[in-house]
Protein backbone atom coordinates (compact mmCIF):
# COMPACT_ATOMS: atom_id res chain seq x y z
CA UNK A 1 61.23 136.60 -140.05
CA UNK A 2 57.82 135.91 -142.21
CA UNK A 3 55.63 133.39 -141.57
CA UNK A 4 56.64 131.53 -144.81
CA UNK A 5 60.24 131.62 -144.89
CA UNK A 6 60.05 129.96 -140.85
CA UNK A 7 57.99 127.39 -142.67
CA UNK A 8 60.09 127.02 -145.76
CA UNK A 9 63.54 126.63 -143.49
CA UNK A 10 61.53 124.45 -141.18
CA UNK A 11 60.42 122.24 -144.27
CA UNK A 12 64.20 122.22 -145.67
CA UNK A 13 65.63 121.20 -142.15
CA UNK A 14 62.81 117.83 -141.94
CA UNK A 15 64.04 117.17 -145.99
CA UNK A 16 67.46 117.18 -144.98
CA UNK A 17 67.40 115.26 -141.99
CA UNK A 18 65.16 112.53 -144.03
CA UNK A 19 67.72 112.68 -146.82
CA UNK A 20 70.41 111.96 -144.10
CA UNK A 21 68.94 109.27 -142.50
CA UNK A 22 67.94 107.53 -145.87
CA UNK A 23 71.54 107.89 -147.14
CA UNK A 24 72.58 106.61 -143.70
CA UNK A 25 70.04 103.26 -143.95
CA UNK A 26 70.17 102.64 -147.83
CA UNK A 27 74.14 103.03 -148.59
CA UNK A 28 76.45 103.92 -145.57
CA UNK A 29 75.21 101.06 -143.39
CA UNK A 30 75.09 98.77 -145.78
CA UNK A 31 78.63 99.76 -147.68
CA UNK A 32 80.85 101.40 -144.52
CA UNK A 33 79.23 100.00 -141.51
CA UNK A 34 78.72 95.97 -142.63
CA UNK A 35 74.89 96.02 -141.47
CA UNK A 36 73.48 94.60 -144.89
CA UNK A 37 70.70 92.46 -144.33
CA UNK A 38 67.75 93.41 -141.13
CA UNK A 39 69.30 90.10 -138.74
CA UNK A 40 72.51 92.37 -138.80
CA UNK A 41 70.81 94.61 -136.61
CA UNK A 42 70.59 92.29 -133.75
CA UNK A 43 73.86 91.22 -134.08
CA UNK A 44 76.17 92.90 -130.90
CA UNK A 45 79.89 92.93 -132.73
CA UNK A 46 78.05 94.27 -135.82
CA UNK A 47 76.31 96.78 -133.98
CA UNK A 48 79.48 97.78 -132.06
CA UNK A 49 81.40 99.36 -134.72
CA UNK A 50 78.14 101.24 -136.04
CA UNK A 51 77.08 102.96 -133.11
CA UNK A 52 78.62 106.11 -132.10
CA UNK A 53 80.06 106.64 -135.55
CA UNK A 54 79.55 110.19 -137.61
CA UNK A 55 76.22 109.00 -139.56
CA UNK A 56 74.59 107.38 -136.68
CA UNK A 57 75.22 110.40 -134.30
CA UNK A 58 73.84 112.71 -137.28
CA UNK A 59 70.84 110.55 -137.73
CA UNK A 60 69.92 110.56 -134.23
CA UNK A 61 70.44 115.02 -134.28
CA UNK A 62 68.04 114.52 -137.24
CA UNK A 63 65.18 112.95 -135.07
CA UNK A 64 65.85 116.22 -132.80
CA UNK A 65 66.31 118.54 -135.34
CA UNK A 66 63.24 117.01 -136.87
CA UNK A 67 61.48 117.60 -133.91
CA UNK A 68 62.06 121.18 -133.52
CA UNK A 69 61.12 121.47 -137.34
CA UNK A 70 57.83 119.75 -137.08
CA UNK A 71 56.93 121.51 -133.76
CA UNK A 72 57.57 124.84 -135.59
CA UNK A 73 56.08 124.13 -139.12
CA UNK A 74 53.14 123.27 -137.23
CA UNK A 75 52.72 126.33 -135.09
CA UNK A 76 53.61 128.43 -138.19
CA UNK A 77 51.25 126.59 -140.05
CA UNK A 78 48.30 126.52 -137.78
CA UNK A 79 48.97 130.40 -137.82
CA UNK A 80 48.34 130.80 -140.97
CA UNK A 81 45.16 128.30 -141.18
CA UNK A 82 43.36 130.56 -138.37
CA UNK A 83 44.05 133.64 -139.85
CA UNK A 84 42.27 132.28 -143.01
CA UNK A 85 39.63 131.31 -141.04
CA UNK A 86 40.28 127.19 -141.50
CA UNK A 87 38.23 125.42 -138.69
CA UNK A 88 40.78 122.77 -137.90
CA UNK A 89 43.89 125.23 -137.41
CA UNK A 90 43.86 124.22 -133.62
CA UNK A 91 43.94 120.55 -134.95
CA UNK A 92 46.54 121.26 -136.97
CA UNK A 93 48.85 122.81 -133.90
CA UNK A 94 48.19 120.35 -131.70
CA UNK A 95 48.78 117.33 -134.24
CA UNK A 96 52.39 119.14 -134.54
CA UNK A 97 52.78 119.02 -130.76
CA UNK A 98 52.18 114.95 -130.70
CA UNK A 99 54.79 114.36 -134.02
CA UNK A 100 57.46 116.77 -132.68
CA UNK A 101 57.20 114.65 -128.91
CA UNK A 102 57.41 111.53 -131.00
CA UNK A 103 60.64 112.45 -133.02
CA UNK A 104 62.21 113.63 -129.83
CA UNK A 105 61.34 110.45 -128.05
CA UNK A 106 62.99 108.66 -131.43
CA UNK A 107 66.02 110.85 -130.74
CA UNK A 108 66.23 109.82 -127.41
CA UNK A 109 65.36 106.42 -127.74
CA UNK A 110 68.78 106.23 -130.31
CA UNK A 111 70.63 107.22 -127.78
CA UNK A 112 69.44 105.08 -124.52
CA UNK A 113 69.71 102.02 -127.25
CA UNK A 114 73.43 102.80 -128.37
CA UNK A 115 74.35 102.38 -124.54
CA UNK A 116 72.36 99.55 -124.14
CA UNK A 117 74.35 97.71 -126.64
CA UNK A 118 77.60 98.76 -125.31
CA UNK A 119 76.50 97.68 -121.93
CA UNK A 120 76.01 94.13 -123.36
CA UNK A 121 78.33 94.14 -124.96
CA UNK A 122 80.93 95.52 -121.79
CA UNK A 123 79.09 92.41 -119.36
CA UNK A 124 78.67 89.87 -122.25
CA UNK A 125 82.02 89.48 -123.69
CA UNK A 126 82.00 85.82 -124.05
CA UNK A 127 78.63 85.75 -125.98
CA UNK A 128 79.36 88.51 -128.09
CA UNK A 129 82.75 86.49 -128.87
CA UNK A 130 80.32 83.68 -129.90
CA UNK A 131 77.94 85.40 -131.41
CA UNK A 132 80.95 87.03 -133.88
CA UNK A 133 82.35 83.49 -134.12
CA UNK A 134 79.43 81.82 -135.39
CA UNK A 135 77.73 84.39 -138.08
């Protein structure tokens, strides 16, 4: 595979999973999940019917999938800018190395905080029956 089509299908898999996680925080939550305003997000029997559902599990594959991308439209990129001669190729590489870790930290961080909630929620079941009670 050429150098530009790994970068073009790297570029298309970021767009996508930005598209999907925009869609996910500008209509689905809002519409299908009942998290419309930000104080909804700290709010345990809101947050237990969002998590683990389809666009919440495909926005957290985006961060990976993001993370791949990045990593590899970096690499690809910083390819290209040596062979051209471009001083700060190796810049260019390693920036790609610190956003792909950070996206895959995201992606991980989605995860550990979906079973933090259902561990409150699983030892807190009087509060979160308050909590639902008063809001």
């Amino acid at each position: 595979m050429t150098s530009l089509k790994v970068i073009r299908i790297s570029a298309l898999v970021m767009a996508l999973a930005f598209v999907m996680h925009s869609l996910n925080g500008f209509f689905i939550e809002r519409t299908f999940l009942g998290l419309t305003s930000f104080n909804d997000y700290s709010v345990i029997s809101k947050l237990q019917d969002a998590i683990g559902s389809v666009p919440w599990k495909l926005s957290g594959i985006g961060h990976f999938a993001t993370a791949f991308a990045v990593l590899v439209l970096s690499i690809s990129l910083s390819e290209l800018a040596k062979a051209d001669g471009y001083g700060g190729a190796r810049l260019m590489g390693r920036l790609g190395i610190v956003s792909a870790v950070g996206f895959a930290v995201n992606g991980v961080e989605n995860g550990i905080g979906a079973q933090v909630v259902k561990l409150l929620q699983e030892n807190n079941s009087d509060v979160v029956g308050i909590q639902a009670a008063t809001i």
